[in-house]
C-alpha atoms as a PDB file:
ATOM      1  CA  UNK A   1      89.808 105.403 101.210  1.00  0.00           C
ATOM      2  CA  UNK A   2      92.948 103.569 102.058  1.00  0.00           C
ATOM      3  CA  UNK A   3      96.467 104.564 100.837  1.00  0.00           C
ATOM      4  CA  UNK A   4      99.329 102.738 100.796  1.00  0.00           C
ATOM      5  CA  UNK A   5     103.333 103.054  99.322  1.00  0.00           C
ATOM      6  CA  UNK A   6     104.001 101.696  96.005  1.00  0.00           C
ATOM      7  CA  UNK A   7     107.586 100.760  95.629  1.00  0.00           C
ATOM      8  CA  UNK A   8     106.907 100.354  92.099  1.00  0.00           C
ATOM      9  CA  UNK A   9     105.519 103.612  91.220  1.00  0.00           C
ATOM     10  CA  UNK A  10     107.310 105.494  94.191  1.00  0.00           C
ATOM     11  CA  UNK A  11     104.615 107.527  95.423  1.00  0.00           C
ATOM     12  CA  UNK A  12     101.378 107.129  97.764  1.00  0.00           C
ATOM     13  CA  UNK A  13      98.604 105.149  95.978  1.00  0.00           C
ATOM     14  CA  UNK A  14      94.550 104.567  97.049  1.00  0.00           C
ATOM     15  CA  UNK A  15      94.302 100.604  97.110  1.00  0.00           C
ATOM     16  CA  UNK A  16      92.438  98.883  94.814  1.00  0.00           C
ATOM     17  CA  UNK A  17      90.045  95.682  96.612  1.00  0.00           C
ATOM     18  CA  UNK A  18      91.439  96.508 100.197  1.00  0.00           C
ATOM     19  CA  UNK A  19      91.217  93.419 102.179  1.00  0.00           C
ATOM     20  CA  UNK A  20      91.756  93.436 105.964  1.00  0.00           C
ATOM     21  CA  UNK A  21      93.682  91.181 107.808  1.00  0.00           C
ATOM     22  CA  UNK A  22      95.373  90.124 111.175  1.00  0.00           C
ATOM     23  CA  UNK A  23      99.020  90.113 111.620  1.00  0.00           C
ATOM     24  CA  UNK A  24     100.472  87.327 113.733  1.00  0.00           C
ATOM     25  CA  UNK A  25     100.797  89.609 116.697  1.00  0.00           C
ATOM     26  CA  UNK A  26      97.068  90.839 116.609  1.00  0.00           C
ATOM     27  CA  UNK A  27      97.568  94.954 114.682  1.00  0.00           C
ATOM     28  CA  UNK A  28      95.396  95.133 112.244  1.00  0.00           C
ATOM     29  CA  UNK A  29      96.509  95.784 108.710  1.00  0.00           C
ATOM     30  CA  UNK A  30      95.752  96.247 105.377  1.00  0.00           C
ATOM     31  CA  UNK A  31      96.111  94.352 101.968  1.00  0.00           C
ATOM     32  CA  UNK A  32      95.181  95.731  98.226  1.00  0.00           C
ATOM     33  CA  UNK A  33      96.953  96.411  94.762  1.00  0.00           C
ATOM     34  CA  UNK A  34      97.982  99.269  93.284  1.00  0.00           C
ATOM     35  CA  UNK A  35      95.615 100.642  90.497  1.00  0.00           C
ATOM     36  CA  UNK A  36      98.399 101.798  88.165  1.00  0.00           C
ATOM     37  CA  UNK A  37     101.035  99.266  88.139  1.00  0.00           C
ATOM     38  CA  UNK A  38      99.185  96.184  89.642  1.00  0.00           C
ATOM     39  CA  UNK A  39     101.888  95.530  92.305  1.00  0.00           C
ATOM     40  CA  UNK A  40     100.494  94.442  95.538  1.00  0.00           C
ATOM     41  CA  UNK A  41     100.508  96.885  98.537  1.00  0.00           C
ATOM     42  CA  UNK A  42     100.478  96.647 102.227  1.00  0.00           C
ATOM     43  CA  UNK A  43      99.598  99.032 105.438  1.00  0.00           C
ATOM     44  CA  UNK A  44     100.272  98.440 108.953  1.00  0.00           C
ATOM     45  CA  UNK A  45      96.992  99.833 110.838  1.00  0.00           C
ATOM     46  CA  UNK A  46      93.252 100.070 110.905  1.00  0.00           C
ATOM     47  CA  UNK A  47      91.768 100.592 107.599  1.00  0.00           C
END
């Protein structure tokens, strides 16, 4: 289970398809969509 911020919806959302990925400084982060509005999400930290 991975949440995330939607901006969209304004409140903490689970992340649909979370992908994980590298940031250019090495932290590890997260990437996914929002299951109610589609809008993409992100997180900063290990999944």
């Amino acid at each position: 289970m991975v949440t995330a911020y939607c901006v969209k919806c304004r409140k903490k959302v689970e992340m649909k398809d979370p992908k994980e990925v590298t940031l250019k400084n090495g932290r590890p982060a997260a990437k996914g969509t929002c299951p109610d509005c589609g809008t993409k999400v992100f997180r900063i930290g290990k999944m």
